[in-house]
N, C-alpha and C. Protein backbone atom coordinates (compact mmCIF):
# COMPACT_ATOMS: atom_id res chain seq x y z
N UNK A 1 0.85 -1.17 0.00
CA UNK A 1 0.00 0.00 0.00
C UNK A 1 0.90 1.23 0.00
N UNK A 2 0.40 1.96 -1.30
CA UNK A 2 1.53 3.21 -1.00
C UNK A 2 1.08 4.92 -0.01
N UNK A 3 1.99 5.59 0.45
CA UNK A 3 1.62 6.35 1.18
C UNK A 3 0.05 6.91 1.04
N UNK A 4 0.07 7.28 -0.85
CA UNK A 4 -1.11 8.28 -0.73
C UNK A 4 -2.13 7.25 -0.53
N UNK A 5 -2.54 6.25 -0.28
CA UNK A 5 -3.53 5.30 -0.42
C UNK A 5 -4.30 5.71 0.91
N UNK A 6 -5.94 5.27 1.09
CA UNK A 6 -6.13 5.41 2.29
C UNK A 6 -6.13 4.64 3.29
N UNK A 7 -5.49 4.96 4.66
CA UNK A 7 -4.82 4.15 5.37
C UNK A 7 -6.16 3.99 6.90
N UNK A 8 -6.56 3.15 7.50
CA UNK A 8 -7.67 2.84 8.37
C UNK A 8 -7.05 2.85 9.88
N UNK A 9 -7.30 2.89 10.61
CA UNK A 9 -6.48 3.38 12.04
C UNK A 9 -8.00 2.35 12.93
N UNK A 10 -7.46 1.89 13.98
CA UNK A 10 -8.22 1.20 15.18
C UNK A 10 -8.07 2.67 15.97
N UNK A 11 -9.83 2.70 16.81
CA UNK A 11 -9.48 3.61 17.79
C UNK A 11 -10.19 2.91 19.22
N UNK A 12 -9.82 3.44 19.67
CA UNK A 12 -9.90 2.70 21.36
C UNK A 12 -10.93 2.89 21.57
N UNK A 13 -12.17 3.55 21.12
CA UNK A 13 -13.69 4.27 21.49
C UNK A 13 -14.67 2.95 20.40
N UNK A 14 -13.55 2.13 19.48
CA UNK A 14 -14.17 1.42 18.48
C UNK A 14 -14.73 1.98 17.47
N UNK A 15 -14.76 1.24 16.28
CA UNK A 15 -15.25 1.88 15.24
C UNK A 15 -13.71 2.54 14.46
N UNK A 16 -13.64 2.78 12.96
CA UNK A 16 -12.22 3.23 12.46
C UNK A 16 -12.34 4.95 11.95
N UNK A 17 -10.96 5.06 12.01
CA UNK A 17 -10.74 6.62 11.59
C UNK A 17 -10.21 6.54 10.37
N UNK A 18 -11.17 7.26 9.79
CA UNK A 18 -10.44 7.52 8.04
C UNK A 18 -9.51 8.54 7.80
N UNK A 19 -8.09 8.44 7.63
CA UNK A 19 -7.43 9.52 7.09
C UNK A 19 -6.54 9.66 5.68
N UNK A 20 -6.37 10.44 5.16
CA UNK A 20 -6.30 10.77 3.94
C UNK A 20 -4.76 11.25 3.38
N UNK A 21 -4.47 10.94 2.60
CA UNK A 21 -3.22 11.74 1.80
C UNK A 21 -2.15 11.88 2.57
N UNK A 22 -1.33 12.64 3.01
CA UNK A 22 -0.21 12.89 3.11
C UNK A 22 -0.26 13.67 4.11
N UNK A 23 0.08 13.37 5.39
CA UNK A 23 0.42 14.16 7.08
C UNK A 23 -1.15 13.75 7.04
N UNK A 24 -2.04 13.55 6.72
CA UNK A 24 -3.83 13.33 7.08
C UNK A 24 -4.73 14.62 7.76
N UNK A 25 -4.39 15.48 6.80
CA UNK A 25 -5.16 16.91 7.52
C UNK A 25 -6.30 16.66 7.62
N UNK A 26 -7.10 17.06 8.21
CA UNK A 26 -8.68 17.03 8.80
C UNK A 26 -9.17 17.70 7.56
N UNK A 27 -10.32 17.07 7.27
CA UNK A 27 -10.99 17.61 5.81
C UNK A 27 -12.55 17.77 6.37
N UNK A 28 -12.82 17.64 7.87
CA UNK A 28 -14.46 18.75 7.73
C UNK A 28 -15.50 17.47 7.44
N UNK A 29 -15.17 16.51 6.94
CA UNK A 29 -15.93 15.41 6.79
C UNK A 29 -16.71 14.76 7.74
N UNK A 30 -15.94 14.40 8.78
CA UNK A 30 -16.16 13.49 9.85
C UNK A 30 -15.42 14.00 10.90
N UNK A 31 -16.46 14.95 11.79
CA UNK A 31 -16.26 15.43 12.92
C UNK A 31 -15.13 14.27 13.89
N UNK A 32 -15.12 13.33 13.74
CA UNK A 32 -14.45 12.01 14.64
C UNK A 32 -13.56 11.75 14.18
N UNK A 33 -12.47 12.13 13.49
CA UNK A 33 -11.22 12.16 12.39
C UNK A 33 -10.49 12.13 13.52
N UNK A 34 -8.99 11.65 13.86
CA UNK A 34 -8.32 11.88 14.41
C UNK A 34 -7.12 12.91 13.54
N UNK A 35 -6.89 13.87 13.97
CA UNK A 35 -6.01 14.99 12.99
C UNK A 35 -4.66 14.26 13.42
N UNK A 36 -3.97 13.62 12.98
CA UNK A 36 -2.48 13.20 12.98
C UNK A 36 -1.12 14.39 12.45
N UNK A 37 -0.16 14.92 13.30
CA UNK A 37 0.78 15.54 12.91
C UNK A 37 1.83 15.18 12.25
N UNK A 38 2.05 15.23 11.05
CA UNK A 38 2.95 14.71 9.93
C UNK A 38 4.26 14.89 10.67
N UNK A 39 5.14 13.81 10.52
CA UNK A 39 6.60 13.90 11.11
C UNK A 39 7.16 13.68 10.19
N UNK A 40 8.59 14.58 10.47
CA UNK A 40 9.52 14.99 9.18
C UNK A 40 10.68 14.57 10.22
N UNK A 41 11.98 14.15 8.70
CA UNK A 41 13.08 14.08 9.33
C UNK A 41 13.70 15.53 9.60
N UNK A 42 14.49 15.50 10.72
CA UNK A 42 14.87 16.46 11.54
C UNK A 42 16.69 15.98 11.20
N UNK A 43 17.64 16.95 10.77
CA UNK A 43 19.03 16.99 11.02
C UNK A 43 18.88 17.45 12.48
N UNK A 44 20.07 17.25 12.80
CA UNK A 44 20.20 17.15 14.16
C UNK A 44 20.80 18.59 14.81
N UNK A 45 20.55 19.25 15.65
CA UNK A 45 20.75 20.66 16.17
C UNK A 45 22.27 20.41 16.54
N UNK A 46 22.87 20.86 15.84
CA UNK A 46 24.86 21.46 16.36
C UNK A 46 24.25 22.68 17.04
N UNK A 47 24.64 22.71 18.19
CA UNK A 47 24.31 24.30 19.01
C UNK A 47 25.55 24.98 18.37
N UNK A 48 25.14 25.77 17.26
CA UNK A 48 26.31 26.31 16.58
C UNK A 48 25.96 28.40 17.85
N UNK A 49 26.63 28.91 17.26
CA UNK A 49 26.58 30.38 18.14
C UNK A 49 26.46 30.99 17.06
N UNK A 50 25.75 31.99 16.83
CA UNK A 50 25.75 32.88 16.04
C UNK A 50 26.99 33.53 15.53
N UNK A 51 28.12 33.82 16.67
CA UNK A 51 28.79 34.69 16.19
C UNK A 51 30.16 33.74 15.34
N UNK A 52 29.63 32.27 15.21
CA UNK A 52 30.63 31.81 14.31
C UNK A 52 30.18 31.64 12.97
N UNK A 53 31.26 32.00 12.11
CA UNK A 53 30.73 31.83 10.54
C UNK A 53 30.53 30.24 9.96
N UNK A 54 31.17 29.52 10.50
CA UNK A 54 31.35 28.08 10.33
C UNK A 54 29.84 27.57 9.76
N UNK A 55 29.45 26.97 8.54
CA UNK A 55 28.46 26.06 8.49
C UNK A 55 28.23 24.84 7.86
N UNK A 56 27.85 23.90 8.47
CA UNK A 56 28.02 22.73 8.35
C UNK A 56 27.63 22.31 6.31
N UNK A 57 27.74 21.24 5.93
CA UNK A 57 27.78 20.69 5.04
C UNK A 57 26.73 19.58 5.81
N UNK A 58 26.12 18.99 4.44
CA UNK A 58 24.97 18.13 4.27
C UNK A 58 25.10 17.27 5.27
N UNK A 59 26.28 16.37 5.30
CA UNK A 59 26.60 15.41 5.99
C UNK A 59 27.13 15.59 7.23
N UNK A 60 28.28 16.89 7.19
CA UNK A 60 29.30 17.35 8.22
C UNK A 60 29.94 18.55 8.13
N UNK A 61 31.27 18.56 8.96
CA UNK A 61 31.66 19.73 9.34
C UNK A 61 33.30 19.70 8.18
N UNK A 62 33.10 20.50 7.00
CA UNK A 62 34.29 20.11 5.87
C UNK A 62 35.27 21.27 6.32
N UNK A 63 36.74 20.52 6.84
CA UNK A 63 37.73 21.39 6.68
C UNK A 63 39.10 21.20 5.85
N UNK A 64 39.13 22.73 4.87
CA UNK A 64 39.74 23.48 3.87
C UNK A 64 40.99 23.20 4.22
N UNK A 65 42.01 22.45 3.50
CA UNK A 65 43.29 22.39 4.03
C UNK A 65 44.15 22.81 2.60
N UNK A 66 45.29 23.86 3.17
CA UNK A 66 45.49 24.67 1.30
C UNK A 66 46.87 24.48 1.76
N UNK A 67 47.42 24.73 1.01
CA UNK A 67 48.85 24.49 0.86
C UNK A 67 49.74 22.91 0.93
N UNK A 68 48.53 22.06 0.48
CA UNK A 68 49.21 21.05 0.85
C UNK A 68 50.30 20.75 -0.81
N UNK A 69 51.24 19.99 0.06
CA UNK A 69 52.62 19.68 -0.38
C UNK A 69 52.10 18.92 -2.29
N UNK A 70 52.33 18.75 -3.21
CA UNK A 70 52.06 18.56 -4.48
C UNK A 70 52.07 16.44 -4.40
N UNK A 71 53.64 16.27 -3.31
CA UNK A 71 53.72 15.24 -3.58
C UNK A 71 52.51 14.08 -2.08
N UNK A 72 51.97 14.55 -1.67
CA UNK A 72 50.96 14.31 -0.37
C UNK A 72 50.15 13.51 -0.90
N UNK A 73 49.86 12.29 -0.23
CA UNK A 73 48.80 11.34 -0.27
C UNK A 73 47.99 11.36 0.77
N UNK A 74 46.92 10.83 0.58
CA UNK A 74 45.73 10.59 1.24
C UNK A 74 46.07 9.74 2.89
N UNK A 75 46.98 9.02 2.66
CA UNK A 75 47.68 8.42 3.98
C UNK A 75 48.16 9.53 4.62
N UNK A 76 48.91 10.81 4.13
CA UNK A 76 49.50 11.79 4.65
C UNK A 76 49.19 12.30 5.34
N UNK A 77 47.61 12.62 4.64
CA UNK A 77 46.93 13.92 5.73
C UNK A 77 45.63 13.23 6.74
N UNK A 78 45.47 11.64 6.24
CA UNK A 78 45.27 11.05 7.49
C UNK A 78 45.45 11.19 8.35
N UNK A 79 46.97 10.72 8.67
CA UNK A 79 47.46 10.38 9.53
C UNK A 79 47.77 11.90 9.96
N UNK A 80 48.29 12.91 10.09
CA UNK A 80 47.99 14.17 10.14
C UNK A 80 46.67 14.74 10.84
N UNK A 81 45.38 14.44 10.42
CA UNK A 81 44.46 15.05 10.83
C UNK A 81 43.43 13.82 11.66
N UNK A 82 43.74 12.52 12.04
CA UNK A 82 43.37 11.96 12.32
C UNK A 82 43.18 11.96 13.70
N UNK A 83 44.21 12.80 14.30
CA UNK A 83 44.44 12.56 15.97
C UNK A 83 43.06 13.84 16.42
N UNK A 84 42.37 14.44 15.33
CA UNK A 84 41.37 15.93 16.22
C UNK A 84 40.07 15.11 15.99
N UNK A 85 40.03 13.66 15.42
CA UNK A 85 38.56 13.19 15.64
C UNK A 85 38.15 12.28 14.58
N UNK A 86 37.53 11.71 14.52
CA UNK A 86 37.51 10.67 13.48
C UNK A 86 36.85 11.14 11.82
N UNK A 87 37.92 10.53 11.25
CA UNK A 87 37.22 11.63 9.72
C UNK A 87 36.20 10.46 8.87
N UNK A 88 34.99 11.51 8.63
CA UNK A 88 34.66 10.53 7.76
C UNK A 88 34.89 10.84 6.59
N UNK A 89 35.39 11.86 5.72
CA UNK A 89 35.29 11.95 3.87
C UNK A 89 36.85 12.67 4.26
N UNK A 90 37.55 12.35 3.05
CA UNK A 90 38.89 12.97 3.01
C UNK A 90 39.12 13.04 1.22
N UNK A 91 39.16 14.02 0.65
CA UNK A 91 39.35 14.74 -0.85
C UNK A 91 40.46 15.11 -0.81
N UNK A 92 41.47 14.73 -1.82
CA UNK A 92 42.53 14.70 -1.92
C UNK A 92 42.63 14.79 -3.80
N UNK A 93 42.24 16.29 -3.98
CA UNK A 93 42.43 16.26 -5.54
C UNK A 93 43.78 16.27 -6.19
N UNK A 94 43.82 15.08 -7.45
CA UNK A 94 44.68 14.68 -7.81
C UNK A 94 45.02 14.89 -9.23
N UNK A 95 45.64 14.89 -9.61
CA UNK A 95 46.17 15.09 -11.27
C UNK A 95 46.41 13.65 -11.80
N UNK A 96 44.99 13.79 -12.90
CA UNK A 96 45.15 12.31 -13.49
C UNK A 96 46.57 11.84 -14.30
N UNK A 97 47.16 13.02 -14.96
CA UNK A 97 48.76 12.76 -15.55
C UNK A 97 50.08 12.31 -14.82
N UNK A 98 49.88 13.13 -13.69
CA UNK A 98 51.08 12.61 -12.82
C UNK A 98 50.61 12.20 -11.69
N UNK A 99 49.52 12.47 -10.96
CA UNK A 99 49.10 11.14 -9.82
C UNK A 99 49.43 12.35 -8.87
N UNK A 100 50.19 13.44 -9.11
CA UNK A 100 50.33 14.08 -7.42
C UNK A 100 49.02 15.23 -7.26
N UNK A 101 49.19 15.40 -6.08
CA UNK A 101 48.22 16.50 -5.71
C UNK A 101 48.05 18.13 -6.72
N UNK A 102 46.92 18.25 -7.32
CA UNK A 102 46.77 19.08 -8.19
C UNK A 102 47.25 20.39 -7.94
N UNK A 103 47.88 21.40 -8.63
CA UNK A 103 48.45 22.29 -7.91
C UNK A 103 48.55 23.47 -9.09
N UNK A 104 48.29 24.65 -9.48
CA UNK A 104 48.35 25.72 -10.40
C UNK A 104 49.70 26.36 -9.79
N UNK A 105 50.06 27.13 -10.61
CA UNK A 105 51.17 28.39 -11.00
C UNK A 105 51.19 29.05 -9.06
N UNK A 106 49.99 29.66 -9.47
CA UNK A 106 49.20 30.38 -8.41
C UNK A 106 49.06 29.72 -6.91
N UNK A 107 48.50 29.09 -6.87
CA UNK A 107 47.95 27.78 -5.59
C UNK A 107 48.59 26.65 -5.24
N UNK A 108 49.08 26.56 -4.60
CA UNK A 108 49.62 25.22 -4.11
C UNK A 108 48.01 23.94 -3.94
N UNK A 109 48.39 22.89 -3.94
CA UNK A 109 47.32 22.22 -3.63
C UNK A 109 46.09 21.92 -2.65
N UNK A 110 45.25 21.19 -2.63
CA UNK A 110 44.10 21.41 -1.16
C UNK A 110 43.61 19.89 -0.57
N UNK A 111 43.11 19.82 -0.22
CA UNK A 111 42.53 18.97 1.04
C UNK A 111 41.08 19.03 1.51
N UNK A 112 40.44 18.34 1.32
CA UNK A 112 39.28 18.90 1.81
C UNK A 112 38.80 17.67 3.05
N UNK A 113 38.53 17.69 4.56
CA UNK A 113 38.83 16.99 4.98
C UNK A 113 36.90 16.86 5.90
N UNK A 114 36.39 15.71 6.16
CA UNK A 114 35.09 16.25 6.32
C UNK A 114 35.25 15.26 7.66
N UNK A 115 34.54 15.73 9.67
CA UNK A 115 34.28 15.41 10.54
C UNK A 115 32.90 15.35 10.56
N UNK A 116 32.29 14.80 11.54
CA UNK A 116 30.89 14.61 12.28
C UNK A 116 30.55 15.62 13.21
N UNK A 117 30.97 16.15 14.01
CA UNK A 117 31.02 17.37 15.00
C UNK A 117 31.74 18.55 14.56
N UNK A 118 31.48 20.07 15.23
CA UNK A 118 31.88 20.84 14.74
C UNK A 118 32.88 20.67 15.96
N UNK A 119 32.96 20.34 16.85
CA UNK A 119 34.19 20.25 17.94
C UNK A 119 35.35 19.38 17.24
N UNK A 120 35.59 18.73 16.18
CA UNK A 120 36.22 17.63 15.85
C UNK A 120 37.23 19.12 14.58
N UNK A 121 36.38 19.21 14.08
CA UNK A 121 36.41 19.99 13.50
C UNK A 121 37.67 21.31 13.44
N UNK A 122 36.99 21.63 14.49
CA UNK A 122 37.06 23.10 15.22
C UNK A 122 38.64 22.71 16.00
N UNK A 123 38.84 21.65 16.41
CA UNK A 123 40.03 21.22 17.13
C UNK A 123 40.92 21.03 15.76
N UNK A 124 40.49 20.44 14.47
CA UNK A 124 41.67 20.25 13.78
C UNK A 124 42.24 21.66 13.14
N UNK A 125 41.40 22.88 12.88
CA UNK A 125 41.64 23.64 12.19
C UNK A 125 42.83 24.54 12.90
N UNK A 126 42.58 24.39 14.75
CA UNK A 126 43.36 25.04 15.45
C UNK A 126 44.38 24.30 15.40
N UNK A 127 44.54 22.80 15.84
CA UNK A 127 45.56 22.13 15.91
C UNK A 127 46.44 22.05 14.98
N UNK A 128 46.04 21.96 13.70
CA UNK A 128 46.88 21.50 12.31
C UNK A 128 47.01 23.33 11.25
N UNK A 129 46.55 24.12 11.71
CA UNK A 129 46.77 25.25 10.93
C UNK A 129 48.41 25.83 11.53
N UNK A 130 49.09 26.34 10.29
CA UNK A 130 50.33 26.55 10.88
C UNK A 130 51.73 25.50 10.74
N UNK A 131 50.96 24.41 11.03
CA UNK A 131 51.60 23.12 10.85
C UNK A 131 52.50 22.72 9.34
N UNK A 132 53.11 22.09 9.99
CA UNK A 132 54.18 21.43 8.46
C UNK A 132 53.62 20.11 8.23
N UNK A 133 53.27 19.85 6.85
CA UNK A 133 53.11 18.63 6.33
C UNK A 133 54.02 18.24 4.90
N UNK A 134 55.16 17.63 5.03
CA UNK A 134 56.28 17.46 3.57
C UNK A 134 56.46 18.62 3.91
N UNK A 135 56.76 19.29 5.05
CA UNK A 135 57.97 20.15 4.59
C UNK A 135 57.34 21.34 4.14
N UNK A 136 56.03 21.45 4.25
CA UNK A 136 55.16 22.71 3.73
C UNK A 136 54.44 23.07 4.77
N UNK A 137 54.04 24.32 4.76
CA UNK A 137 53.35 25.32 5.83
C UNK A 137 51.66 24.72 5.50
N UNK A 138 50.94 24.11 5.91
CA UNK A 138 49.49 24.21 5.64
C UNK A 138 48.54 24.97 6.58
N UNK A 139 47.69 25.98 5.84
CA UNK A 139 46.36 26.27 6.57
C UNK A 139 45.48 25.52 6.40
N UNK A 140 44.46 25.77 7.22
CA UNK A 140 43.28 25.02 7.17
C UNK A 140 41.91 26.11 7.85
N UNK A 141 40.92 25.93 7.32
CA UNK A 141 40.00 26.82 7.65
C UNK A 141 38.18 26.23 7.19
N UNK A 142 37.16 26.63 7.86
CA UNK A 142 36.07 25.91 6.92
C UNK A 142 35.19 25.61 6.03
N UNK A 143 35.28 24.74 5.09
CA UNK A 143 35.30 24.91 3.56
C UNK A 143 33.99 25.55 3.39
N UNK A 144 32.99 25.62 4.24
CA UNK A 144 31.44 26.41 4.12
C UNK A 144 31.22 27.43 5.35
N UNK A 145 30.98 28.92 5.01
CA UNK A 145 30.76 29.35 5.74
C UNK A 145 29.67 30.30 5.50
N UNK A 146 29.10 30.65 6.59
CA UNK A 146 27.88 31.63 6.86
C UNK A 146 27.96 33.06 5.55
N UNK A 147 26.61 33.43 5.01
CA UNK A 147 27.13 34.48 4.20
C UNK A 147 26.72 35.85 5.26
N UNK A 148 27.00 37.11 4.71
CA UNK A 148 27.06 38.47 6.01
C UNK A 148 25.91 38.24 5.93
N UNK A 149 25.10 38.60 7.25
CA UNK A 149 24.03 38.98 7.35
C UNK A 149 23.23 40.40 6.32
N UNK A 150 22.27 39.66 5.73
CA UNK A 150 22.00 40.70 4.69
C UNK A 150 20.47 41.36 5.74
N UNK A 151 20.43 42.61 4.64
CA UNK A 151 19.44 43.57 5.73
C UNK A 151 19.36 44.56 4.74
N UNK A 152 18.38 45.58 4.89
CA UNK A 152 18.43 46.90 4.44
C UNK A 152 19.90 47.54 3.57
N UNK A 153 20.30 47.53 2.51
CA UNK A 153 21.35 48.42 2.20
C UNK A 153 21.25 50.01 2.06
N UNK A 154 22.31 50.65 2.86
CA UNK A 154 21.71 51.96 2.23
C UNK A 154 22.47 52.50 1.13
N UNK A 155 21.63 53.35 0.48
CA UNK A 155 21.95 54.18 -0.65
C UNK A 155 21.84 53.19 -1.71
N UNK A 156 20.84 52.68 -1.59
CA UNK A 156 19.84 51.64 -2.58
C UNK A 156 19.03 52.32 -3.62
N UNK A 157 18.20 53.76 -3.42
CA UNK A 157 17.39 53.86 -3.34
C UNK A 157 15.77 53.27 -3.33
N UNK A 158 14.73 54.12 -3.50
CA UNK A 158 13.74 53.65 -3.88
C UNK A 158 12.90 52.09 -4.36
N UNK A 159 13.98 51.60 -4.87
CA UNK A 159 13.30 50.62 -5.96
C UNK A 159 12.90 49.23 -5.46
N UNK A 160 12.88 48.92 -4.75
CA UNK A 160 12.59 47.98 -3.49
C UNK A 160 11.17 47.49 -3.66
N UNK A 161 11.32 45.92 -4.20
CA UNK A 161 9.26 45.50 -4.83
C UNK A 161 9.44 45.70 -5.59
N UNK A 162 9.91 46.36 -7.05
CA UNK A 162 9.88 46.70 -7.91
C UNK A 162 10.53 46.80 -9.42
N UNK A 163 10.02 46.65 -10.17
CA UNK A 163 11.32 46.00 -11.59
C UNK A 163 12.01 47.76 -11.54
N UNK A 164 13.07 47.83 -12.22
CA UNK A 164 14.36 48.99 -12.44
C UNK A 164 13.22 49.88 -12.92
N UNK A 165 12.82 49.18 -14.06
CA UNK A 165 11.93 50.26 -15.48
C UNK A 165 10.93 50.22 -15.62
N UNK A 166 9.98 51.03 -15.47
CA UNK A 166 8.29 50.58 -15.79
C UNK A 166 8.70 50.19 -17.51
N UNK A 167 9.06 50.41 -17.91
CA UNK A 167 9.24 49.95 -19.44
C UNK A 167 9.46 48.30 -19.37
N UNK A 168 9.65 47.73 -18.84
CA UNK A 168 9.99 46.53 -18.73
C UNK A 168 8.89 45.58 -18.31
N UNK A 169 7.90 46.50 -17.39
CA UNK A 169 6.41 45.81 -17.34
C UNK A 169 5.66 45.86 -18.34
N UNK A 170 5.42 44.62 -18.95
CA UNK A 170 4.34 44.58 -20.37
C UNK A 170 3.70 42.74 -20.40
């Protein structure tokens, strides 16, 4: 039987409750309906603080690791970032030609390293930023963060609700 089908409920007073469709909103029909509250999955509350920019990713808490060394493997920065908490995703972009860590003119290479807690997290970025890995300086910082709080701009003017050009309404 699939969700939208209608589903029959036992009630303790005897006799059945008909409910309908999807969460089963009360439809006015049958004063004796039991109104059922649709439950949704819930991610789970990180008591994050406002005043940190840090925000989580789908799964977790992804931290930005830049400067890593060209010749660095995935064992490397394991073992490296392994001691601030248990990792679950570790990205280690690679250059399909030569196999080492991808790296431009400009940029040294990156890391993208993903925890379960923002404390796991939050401990590696302090612990391992600064740090030498091969012999290279790596930062680390978190790969998603909060955008500024947007609000009123001033010296916007006027145009607020509204297209630029009445010429443009047709």
């Amino acid at each position: 039987m699939s969700d939208d089908e209608m589903n029959i409920d036992e009630v303790t007073a005897g006799g059945a409750v008909r409910r309908r469709g999807r969460g089963f909103q009360k439809t006015g029909e049958n004063e004796g309906t039991v109104n059922a509250e649709p439950t949704y999955d819930r991610v789970e509350s990180t008591h994050v603080s406002q005043d940190t920019r840090a925000a989580r990713s789908v799964e977790g808490w992804i931290v930005l690791v830049t400067n890593v060394h060209e010749e660095a493997t995935e064992e490397d920065v394991t073992d490296k970032f392994a001691e601030f908490g248990e990792i679950k995703n570790l990205h280690l972009n690679l250059d399909r030609r030569t196999g080492y860590v991808k790296a431009s003119k400009q940029t040294h290479g990156y890391a993208l390293v993903e925890y379960e807690t923002m404390a796991e997290a939050q401990a590696a970025i302090d612990g391992a930023s600064g740090t030498t890995l091969l012999e290279q300086q790596i930062q680390c910082d978190y790969a998603f963060v909060r955008p500024p709080p947007s609000g009123p701009k001033k010296g916007r003017g006027g145009a607020r609700g509204r297209s630029a050009s009445p010429a443009r309404r047709r």
